[in-house]
Structure formats: structure tokens, C-alpha cells
Protein backbone atom coordinates (compact mmCIF):
# COMPACT_ATOMS: atom_id res chain seq x y z
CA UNK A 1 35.03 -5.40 23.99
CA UNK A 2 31.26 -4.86 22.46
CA UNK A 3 30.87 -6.25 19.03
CA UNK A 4 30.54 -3.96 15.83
CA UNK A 5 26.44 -4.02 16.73
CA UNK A 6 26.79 -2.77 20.25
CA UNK A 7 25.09 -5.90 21.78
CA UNK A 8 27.87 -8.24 24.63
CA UNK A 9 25.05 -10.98 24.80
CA UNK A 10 26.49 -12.73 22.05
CA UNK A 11 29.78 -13.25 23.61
CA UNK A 12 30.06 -16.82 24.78
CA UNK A 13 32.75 -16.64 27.81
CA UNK A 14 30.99 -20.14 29.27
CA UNK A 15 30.85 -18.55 33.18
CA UNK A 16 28.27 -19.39 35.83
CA UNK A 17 26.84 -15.83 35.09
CA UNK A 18 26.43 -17.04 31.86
CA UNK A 19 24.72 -19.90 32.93
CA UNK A 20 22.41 -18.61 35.28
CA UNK A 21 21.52 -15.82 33.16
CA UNK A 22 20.35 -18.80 30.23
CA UNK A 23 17.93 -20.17 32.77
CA UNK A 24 16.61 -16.89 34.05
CA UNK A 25 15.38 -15.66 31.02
CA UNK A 26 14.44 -18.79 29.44
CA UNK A 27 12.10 -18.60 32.68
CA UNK A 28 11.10 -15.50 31.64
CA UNK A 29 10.25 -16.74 28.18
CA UNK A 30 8.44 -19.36 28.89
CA UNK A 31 5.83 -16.94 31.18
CA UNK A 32 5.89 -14.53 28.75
CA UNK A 33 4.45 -16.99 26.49
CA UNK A 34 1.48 -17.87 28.30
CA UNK A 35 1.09 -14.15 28.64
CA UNK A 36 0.49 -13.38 25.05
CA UNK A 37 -2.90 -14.45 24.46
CA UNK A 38 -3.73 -12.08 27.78
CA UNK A 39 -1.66 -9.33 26.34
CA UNK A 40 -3.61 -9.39 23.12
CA UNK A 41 -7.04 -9.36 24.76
CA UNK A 42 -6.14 -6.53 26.95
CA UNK A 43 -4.54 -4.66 24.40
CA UNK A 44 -7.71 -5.31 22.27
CA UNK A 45 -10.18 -3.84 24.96
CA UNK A 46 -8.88 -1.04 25.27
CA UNK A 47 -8.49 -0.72 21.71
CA UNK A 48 -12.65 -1.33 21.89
CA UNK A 49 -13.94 2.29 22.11
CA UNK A 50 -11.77 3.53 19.98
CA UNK A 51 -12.49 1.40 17.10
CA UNK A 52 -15.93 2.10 17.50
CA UNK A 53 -15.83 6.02 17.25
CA UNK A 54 -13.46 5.66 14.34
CA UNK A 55 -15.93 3.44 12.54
CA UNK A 56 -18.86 5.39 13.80
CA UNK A 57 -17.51 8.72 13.17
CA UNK A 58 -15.44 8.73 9.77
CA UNK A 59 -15.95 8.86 5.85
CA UNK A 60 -14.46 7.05 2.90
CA UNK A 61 -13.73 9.77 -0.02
CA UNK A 62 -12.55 7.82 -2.82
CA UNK A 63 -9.62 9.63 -4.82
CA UNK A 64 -9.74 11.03 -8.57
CA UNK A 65 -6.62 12.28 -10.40
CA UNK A 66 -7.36 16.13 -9.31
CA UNK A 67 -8.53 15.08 -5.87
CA UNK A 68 -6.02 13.13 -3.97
CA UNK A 69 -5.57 12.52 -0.08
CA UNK A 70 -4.02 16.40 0.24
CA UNK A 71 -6.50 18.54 -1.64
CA UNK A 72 -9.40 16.87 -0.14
CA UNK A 73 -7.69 17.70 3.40
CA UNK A 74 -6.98 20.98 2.07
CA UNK A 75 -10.77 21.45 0.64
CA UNK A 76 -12.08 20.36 4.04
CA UNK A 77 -9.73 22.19 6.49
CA UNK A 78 -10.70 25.47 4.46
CA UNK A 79 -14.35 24.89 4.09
CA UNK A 80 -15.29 23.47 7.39
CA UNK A 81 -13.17 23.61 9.95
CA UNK A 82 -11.96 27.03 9.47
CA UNK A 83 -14.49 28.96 7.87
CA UNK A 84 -17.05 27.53 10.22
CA UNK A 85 -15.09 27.11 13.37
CA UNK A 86 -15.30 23.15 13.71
CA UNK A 87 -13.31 21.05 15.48
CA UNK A 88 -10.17 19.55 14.24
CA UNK A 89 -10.31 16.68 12.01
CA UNK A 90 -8.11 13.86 10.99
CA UNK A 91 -6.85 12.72 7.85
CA UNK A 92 -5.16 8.76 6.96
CA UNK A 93 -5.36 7.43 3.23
CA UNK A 94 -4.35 4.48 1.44
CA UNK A 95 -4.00 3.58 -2.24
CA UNK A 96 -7.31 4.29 -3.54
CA UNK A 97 -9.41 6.08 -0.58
CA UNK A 98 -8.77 8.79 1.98
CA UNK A 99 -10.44 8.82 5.43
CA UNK A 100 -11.93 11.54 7.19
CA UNK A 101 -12.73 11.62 11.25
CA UNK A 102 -14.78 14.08 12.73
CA UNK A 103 -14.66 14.01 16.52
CA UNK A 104 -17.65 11.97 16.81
CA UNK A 105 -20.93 10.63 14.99
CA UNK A 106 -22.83 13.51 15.89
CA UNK A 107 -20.52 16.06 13.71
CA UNK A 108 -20.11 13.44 11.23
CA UNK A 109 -23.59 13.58 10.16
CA UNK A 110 -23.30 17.71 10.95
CA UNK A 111 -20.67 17.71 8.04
CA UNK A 112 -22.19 15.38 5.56
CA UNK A 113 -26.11 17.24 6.11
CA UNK A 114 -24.04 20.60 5.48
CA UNK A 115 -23.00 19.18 2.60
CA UNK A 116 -26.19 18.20 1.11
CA UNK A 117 -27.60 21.70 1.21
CA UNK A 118 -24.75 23.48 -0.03
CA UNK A 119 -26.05 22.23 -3.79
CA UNK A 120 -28.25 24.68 -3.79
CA UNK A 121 -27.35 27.24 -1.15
CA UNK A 122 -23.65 27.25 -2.27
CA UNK A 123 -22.76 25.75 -5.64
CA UNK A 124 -19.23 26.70 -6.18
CA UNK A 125 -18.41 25.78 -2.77
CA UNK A 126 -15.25 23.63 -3.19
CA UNK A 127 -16.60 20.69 -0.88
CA UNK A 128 -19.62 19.98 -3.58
CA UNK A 129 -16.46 18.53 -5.38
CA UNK A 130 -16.48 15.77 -2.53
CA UNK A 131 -20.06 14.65 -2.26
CA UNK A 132 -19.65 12.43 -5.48
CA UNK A 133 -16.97 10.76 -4.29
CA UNK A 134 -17.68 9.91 -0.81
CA UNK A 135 -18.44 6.41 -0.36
CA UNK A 136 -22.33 4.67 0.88
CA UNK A 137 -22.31 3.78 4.21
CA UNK A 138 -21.66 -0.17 4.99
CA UNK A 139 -24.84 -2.61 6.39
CA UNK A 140 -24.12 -1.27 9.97
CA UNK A 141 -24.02 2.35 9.05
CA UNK A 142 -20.36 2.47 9.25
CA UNK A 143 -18.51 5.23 7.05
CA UNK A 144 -15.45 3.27 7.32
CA UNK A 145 -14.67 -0.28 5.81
CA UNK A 146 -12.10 -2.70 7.30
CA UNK A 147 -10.39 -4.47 5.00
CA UNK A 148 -11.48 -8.17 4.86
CA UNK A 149 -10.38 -10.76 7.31
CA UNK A 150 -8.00 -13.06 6.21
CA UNK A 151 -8.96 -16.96 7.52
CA UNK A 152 -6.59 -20.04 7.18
CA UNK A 153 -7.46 -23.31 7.85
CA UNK A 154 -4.14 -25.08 8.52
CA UNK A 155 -3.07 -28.82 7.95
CA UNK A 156 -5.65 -29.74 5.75
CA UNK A 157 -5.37 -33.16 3.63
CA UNK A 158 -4.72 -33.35 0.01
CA UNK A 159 -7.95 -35.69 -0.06
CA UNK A 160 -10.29 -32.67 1.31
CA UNK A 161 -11.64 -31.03 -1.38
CA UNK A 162 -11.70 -26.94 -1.10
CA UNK A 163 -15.06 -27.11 -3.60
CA UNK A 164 -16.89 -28.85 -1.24
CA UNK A 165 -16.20 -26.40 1.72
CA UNK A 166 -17.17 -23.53 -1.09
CA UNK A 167 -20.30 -25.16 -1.33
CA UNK A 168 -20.92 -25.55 2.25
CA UNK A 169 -20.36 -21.87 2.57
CA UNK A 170 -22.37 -20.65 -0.06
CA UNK A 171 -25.40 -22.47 1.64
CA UNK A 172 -24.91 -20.84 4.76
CA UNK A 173 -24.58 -17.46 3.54
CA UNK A 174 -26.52 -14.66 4.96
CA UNK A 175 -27.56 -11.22 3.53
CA UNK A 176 -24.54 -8.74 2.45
CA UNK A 177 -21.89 -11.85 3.82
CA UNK A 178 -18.77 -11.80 1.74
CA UNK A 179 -16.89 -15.05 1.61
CA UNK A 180 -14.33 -15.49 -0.90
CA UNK A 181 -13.66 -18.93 -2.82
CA UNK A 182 -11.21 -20.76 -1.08
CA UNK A 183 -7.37 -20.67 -2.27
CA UNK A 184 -4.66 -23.37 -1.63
CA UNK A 185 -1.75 -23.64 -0.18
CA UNK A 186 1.38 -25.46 -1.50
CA UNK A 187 1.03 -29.08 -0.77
CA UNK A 188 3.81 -30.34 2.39
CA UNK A 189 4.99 -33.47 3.76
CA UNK A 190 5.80 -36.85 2.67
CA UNK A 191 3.67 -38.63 0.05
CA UNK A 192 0.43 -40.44 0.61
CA UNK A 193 0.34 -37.80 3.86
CA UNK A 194 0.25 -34.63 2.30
CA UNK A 195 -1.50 -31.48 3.59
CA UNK A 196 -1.47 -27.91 2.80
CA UNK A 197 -3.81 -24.71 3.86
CA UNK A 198 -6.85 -23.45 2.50
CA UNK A 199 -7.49 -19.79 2.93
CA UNK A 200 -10.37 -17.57 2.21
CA UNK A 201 -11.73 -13.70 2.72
CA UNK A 202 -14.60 -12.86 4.70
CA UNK A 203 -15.97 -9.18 5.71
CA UNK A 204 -17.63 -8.62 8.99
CA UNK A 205 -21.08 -10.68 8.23
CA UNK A 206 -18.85 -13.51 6.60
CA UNK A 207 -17.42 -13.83 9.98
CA UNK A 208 -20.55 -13.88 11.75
CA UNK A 209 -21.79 -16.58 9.53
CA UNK A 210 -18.10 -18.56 10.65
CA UNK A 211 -17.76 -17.96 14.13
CA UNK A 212 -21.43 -17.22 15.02
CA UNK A 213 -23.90 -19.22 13.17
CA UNK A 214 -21.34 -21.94 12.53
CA UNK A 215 -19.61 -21.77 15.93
CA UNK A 216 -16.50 -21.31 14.24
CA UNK A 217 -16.82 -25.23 12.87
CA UNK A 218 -16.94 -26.21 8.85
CA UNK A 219 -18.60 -29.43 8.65
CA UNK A 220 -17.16 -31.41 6.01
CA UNK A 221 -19.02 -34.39 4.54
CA UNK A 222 -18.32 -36.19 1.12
CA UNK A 223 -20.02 -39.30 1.11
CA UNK A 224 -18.41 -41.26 -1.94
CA UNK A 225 -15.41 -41.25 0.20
CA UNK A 226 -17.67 -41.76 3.84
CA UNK A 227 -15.59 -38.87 5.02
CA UNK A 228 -17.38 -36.56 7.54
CA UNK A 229 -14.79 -34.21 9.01
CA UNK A 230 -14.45 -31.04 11.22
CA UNK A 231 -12.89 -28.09 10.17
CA UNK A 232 -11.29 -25.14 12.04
CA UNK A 233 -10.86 -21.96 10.35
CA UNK A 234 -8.27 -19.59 12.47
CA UNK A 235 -7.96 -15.58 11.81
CA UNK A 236 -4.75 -15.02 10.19
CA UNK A 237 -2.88 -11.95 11.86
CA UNK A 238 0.80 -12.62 11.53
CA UNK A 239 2.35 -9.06 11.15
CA UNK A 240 5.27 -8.90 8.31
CA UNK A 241 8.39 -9.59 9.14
CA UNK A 242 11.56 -9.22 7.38
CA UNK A 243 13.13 -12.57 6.47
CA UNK A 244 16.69 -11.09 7.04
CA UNK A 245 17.15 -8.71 10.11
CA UNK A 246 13.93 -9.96 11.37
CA UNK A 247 12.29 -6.36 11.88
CA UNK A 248 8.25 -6.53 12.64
CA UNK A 249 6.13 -3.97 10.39
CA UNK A 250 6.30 -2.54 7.09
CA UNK A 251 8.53 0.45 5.85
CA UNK A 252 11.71 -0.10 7.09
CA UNK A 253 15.02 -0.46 5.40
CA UNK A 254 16.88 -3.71 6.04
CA UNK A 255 20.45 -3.04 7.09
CA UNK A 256 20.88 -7.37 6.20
CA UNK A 257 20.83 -10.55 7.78
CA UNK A 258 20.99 -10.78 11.52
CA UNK A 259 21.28 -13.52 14.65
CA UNK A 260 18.12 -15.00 14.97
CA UNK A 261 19.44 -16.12 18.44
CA UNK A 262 21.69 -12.72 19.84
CA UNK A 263 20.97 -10.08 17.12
CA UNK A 264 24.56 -9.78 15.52
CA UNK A 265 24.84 -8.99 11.83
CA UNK A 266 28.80 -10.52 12.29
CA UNK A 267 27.55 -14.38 11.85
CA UNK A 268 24.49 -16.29 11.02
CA UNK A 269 21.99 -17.88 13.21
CA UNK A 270 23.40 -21.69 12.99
CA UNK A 271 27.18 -20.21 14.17
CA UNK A 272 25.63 -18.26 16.96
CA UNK A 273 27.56 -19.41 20.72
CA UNK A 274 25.24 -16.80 22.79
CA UNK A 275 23.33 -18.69 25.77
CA UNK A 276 20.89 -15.87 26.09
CA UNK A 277 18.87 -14.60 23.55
CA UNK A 278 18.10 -10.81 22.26
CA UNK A 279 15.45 -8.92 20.40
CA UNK A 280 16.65 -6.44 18.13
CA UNK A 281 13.19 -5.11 18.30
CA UNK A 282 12.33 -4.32 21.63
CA UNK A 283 16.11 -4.59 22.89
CA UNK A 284 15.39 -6.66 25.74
CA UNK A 285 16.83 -10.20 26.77
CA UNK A 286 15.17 -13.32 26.94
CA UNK A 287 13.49 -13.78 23.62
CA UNK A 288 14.00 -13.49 19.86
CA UNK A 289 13.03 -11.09 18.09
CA UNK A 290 10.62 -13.59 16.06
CA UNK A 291 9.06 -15.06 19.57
CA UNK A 292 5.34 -13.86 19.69
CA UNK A 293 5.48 -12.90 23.51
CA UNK A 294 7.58 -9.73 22.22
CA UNK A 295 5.72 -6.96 23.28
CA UNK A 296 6.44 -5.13 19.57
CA UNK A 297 5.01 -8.38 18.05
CA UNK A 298 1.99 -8.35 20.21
CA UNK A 299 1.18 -4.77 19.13
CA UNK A 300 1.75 -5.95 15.46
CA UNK A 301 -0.70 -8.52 16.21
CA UNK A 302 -2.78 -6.00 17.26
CA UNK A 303 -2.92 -3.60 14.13
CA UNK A 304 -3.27 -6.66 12.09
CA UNK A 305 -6.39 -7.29 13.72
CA UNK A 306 -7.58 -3.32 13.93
CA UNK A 307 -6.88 -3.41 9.99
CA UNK A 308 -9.74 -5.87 9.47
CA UNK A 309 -13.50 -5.86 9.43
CA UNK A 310 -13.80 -8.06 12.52
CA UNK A 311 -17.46 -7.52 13.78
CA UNK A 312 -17.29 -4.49 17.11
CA UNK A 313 -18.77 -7.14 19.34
CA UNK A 314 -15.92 -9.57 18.97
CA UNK A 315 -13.28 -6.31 20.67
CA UNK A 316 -15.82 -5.30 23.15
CA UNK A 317 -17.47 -8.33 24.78
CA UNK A 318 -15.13 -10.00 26.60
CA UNK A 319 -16.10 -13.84 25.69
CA UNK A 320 -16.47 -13.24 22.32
CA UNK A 321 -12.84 -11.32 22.45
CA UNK A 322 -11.30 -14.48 24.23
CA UNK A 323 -13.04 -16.52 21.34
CA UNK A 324 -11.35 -14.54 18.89
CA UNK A 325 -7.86 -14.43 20.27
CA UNK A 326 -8.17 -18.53 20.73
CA UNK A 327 -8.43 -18.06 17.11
CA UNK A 328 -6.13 -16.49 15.90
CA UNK A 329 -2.83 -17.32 13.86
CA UNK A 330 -0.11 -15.35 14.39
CA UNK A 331 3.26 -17.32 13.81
């Protein structure tokens, strides 16, 4: 008889099947999890030319109290597309800005010269309400702005002192870089042998000062102490996921606690008998559903990484996309 979740692999009946089905997919596992650096880069090049028309070929419009993600659609999908026979265009938003994206650069820069000469040519024309708001281009001539990327430096000693790095950093700076002031982590371990993590922001030329000019090494020198250091800064791109049923991604609703090990919402993870494990998220045996190898975390991984201004280069050229997924964090 299936349990009340609808999943048998948590039944412990102690056969040979049983056994022989433990060590086939902790087999499985265990390849999978060599896999999942190879399944991100792949994942990420084909990603590649994407990314680049979206950056290439899309406006920021930042949103007002009368003109909100819908009546800007509205305002272009009247004015442009339909009155002068464009091609469809597509609409995303977030809490402050909506984002526009014409099929390519070329129409991009179509619409936004259009715009320009309808101040004079056509004054009430509803889409000179959008040419205020529409945000400057960034260094690279990019109409869209990834959010910033999110670094970690892990197991870092109490004794290392974050000003120092900031110092370091603010040295190395080049034009339009963005790097943030370093903020600590809660201090773990026994005392006398503490460490915690340092984390910081940086946009797409903050990176390229990290992992280019710096080779993706802080040096780290205090001399009163004689302490001269390396230190590794690592992207963070863990996806969210729900302490409780374990479910990878935002905007869900948690139905409660599950099996880390089988999936069951009946008992918790430390009573669990199941020799095989199951992911509740992409219902397959062989791994939980908080193993990175999943193929629903991978793809998590994934739009972590698309949501951040990580320089083109470091998606499309293929060693400076293995550098970046050798960097990354993402349990």
C-alpha cells in the first residue's frame, strides 16, 4: 500500500531488491555529481546568445505611480507595434523597473530614434510619456542592468580583517567598477579557531577587476601581524530553497516539512528507514531533493547566474566559462 504522498520508496521491506536498488542509484549519484559542473557550463552556453540579444536589445523604463509595468505595455503595444506594424515585443518587470525587448538591437535603436522625433513631430503622442523615464544605457551600451553579483569568501579567520581587503579593493579599482564594502558573516567554530564569511557586491567591471586583473586572488598582507595571505572570492549562486518541503525557487506555497531522505511529509528526516533516496522536485530516484546534481537545481543555478551582471565573455568563451563555474558556490 502507497503512503498518503503517493511515493513506495520510503517503505523499508529490507529485500535484496532493496539492496541492490541502494547501490544502483547511489552509483548514479555519485556520477551525477561529477556531472554538475559540466551540466552548468553547457547549460550556460547555450544560454550565451541569448543573454546577449536580451542585453543588447532591451530598455529599462523605470515606473511612476500613473505608469506602471501594464500601461507602459499598453502605451507601447498601441503606439508601436500596432499602429506602425512592428514586430512583437516582450514585456518582464520587477519592483521598481519594467523591461522592454525588441527583437533585436537594430529595432531597439529604431524605437528609441522614433521616439526622439516624436517631441516635435507628435507631442501628445502617449509614448513621449516614456522617454523621461527610460533609463541611460550602462558602460557597454547595454539597455539592461543585471543585478550585482553576489561574492563570498568562505572560511575566513576571525584575525583577517575585512578593512584591509576594502582597502585592497579600493586600490585596484577601475573606471565605473562597483565593489561594495565587505559584510560579515556570523563567527563559527570553537574558540581561538573561529572563522566566518565575508561577502561583498560587485557589477560587471567589479568582476573584471576580481577575476581578471586580480586572477580571481585577494592578496592579503598586514604586516604588524607578518600575515601575508591568499584569498579566494567564489560567486555565490545558491538558488532558494525552502527549509521545510525543500522546494527550489521562489513563489511556491509550502504544503510543510518533508523527508529530506524519501520525500514523505508522514515522518521527519532523522526517522526516515528508506535505502533509496527521492527528489520531490524532479521525482526521480537516486538523489535528494537538496543534492546539487538535480537537474531542477542545476537550472536554479543557472537563473541565479543569468540574474546577475556577470561580464558576456565569462558565458560565451569557453575557458573563461569553466573559470567561472570552478567558482561558483552553490550549496
Amino acid at each position: 500500500m502507497l503512503p498518503s504522498n503517493g511515493n513506495a520508496n520510503n517503505q523499508d521491506t529490507g529485500s535484496i531488491l532493496d539492496v541492490i536498488r541502494e547501490q544502483t542509484t547511489n552509483i548514479e549519484a555519485h556520477s551525477n555529481a561529477h556531472a554538475t559542473e559540466q551540466a552548468i557550463s553547457d547549460a550556460l552556453r547555450e544560454l550565451a546568445s541569448k543573454e546577449r540579444t536580451v542585453r543588447e536589445s532591451s530598455i529599462t523604463i523605470r515606473n511612476t505611480l500613473e505608469l506602471s509595468s501594464n500601461p507602459i505595455a499598453e502605451i507601447i503595444e498601441q503606439e508601436w507595434v500596432t499602429r506602425r506594424e512592428q514586430a512583437p515585443v516582450s514585456y518582464w518587470q520587477d519592483k521598481t523597473h519594467s523591461f522592454v525587448q525588441f527583437i533585436n538591437a537594430a529595432t531597439k535603436q529604431v524605437f528609441l530614434e522614433y521616439l526622439l522625433s516624436l517631441k516635435t513631430k507628435e507631442p501628445d503622442n502617449k509614448l513621449n510619456k516614456l522617454a523621461s523615464l527610460i533609463e541611460a544605457p550602462n558602460s557597454l551600451g547595454h539597455g539592461i542592468t543585471r543585478k550585482e553579483v553576489r561574492l563570498e569568501i568562505t572560511n575566513v579567520r576571525a584575525n583577517i580583517k575585512a578593512e584591509i581587503i576594502d582597502k585592497m579593493l579600493e586600490k585596484v579599482k577601475t573606471p565605473n567598477s562597483s565593489i561594495s564594502q565587505i559584510r560579515e558573516g556570523k563567527l563559527h567554530g570553537p574558540p581561538g579557531n573561529q572563522t566566518r564569511s565575508l561577502m561583498l557586491r560587485v557589477n560587471s567591471k567589479g568582476f573584471n577587476t576580481i577575476f581578471v586583473n586580480l586572477n580571481g586572488v585577494l592578496p592579503y598582507t598586514r604586516t604588524e601581524t607578518s600575515t601575508k595571505i591568499r584569498l579566494y572570492p567564489r560567486i555565490n549562486a545558491r538558488p532558494w530553497t525552502c527549509r521545510d518541503c525543500f522546494f527550489i525557487g521562489p513563489n511556491h506555497t509550502c504544503m510543510g516539512k518533508a523527508c529530506a531522505q524519501c520525500g514523505s511529509r508522514e515522518h521527519p528526516t532523522k526517522d526516515c528507514k528508506s535505502k533509496t533516496r527521492f527528489c520531490t522536485n524532479c521525482k526521480k530516484r537516486g538523489h535528494k531533493a537538496k543534492d546539487a546534481h538535480c537537474p531542477i537545481y542545476v537550472r536554479e543555478i543557472v537563473k541565479e547566474i543569468k540574474r546577475m551582471d556577470i561580464p558576456l565573455e565569462f558565458i560565451e568563451e569557453e575557458d573563461k566559462r569553466h573559470q567561472l563555474t570552478k567558482s561558483l558556490i552553490y550549496k
